[in-house]
C-alpha atoms as a PDB file:
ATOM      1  CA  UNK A   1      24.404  -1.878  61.492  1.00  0.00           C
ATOM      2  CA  UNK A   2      24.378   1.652  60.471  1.00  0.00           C
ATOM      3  CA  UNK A   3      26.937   0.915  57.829  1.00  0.00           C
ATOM      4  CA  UNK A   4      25.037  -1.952  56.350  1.00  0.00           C
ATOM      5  CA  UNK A   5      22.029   0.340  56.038  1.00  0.00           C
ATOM      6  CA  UNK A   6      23.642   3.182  54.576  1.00  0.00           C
ATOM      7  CA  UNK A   7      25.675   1.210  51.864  1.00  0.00           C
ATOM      8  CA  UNK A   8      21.913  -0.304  50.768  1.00  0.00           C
ATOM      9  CA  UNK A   9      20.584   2.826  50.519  1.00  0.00           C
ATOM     10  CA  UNK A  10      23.759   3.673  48.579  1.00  0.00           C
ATOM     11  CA  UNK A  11      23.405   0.552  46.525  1.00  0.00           C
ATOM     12  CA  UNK A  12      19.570   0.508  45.680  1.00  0.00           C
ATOM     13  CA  UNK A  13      20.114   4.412  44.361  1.00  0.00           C
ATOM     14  CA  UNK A  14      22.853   3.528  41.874  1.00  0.00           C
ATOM     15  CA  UNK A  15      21.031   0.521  41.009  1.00  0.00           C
ATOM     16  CA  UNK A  16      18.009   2.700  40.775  1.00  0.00           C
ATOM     17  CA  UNK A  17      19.671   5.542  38.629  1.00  0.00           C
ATOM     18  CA  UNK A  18      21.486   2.545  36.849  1.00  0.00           C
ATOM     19  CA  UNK A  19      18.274   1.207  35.641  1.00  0.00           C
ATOM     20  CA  UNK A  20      16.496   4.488  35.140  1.00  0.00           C
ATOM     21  CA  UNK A  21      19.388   5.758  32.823  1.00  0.00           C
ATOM     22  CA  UNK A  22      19.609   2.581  30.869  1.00  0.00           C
ATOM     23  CA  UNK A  23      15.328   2.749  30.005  1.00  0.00           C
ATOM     24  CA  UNK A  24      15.733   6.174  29.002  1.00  0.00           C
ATOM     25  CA  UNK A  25      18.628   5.813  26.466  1.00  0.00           C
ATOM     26  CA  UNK A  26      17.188   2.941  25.478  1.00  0.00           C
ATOM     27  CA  UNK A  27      13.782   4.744  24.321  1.00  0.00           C
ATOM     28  CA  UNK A  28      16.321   7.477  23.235  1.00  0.00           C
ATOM     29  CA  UNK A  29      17.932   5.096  20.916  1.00  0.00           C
ATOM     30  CA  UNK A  30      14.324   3.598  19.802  1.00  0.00           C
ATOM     31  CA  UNK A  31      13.383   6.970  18.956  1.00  0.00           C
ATOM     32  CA  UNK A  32      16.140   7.849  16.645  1.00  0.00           C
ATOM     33  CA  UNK A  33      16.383   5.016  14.795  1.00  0.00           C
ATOM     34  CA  UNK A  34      13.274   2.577  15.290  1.00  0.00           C
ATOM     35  CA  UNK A  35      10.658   1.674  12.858  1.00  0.00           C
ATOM     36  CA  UNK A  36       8.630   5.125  13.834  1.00  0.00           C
ATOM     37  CA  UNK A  37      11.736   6.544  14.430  1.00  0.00           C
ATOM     38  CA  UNK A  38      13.505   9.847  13.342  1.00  0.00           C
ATOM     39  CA  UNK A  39      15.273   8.442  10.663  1.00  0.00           C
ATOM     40  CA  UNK A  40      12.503   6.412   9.413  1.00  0.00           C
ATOM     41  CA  UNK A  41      10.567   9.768   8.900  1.00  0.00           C
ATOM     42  CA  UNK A  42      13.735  10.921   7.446  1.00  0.00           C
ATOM     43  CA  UNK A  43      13.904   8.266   5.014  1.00  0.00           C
ATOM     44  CA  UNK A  44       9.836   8.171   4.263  1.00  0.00           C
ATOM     45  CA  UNK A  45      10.023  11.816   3.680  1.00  0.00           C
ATOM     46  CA  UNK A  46      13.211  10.809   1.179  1.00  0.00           C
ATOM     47  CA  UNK A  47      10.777   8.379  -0.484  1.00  0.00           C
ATOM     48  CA  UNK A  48       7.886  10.450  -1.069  1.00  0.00           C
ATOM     49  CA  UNK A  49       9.410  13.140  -2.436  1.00  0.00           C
ATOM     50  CA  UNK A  50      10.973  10.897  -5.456  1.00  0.00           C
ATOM     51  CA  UNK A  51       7.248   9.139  -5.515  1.00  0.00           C
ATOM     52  CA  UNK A  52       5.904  12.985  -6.456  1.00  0.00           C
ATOM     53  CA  UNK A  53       8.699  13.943  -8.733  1.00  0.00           C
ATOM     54  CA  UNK A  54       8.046  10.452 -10.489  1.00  0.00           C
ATOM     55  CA  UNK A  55       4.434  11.100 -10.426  1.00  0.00           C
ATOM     56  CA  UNK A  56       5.115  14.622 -12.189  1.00  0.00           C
ATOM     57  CA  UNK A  57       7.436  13.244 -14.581  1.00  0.00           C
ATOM     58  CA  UNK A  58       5.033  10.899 -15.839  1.00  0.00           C
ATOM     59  CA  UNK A  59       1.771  13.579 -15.325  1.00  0.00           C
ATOM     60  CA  UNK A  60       4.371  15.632 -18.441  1.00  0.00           C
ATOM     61  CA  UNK A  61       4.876  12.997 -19.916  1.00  0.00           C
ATOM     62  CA  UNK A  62       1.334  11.967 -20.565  1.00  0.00           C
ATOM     63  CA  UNK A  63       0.337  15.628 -21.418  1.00  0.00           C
ATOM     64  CA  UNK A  64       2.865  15.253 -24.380  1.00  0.00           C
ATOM     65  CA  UNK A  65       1.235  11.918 -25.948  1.00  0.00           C
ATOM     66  CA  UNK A  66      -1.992  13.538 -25.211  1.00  0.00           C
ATOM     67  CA  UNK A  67      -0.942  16.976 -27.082  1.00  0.00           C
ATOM     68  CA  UNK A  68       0.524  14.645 -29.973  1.00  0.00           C
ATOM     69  CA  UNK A  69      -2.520  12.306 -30.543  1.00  0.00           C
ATOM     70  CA  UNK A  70      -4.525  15.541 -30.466  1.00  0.00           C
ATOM     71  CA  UNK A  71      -3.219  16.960 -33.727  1.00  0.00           C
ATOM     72  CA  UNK A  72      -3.379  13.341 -35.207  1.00  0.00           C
ATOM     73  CA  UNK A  73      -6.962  12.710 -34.423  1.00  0.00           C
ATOM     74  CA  UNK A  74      -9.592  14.989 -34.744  1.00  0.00           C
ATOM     75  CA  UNK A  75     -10.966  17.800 -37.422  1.00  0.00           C
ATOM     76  CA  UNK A  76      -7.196  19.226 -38.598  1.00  0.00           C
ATOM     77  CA  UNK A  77      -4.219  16.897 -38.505  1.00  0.00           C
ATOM     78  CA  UNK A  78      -0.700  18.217 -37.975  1.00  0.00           C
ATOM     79  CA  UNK A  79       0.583  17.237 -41.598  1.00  0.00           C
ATOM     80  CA  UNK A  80       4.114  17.274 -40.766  1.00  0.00           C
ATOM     81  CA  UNK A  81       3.633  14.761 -37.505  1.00  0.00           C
ATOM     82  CA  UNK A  82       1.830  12.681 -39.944  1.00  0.00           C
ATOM     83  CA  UNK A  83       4.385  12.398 -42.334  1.00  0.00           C
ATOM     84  CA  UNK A  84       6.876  11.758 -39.406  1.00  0.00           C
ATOM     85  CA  UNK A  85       4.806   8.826 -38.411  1.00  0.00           C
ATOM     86  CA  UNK A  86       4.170   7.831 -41.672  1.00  0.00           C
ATOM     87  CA  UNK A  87       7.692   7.746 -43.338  1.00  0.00           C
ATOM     88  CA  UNK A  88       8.865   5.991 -39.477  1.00  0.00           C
ATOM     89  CA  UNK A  89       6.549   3.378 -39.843  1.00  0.00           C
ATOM     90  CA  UNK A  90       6.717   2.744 -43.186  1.00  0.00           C
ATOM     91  CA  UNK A  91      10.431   3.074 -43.225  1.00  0.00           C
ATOM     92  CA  UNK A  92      10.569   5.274 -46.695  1.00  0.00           C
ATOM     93  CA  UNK A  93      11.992   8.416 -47.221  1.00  0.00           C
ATOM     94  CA  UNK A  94      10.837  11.135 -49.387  1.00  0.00           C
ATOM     95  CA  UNK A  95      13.213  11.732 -52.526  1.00  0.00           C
ATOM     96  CA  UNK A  96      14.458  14.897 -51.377  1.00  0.00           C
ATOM     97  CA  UNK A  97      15.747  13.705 -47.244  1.00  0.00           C
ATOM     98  CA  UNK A  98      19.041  13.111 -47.015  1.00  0.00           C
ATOM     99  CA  UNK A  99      19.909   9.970 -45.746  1.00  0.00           C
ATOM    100  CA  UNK A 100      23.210   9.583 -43.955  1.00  0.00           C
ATOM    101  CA  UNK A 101      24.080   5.864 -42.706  1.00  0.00           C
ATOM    102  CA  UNK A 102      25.771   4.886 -39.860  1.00  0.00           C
ATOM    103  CA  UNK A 103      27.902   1.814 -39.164  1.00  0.00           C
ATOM    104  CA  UNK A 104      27.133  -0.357 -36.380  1.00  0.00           C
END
């Protein structure tokens, strides 16, 4: 009888310990690599950081059109940008430009 108690007691503790270890690497593994996990921070953290660099990029990018249309519009236009625009859209050249030509 003695025997038969002390192997349950035996029994229920390594089922006990079995189970507890099991639940705990379990939320270990959840942790690490869940939704919320360690590695979804990781990755979030990856993502925002291109987000701002894009965000910058485009923040320069905007201050150079803005800069441009400034000395097109406004009391004093930038001669030079204006003939730029003017020969591009027109698609003439002055008599002096050299013109070199490229095959396809």
């Amino acid at each position: 009888m003695i025997i038969r108690t002390r192997r349950r007691r035996i029994g229920f503790l390594l089922a006990f310990h079995a189970i507890a270890w099991s639940a705990s690497a379990y939320f270990a593994h959840s942790a690490y690599t869940g939704d919320r996990g360690l590695l979804a921070k990781q990755q979030a953290k990856e993502m925002t950081a291109e987000v701002v660099r894009k965000i910058g990029d485009a923040r320069t990018e905007r201050q150079a059109w803005e800069r441009r249309v400034s000395q097109l519009s406004g009391k004093e236009i930038d001669r030079d940008l204006l003939d730029e625009r003017q020969r591009l859209m027109l698609n003439s050249a002055h008599r002096n430009d050299v013109i070199i030509l490229l095959n396809p």
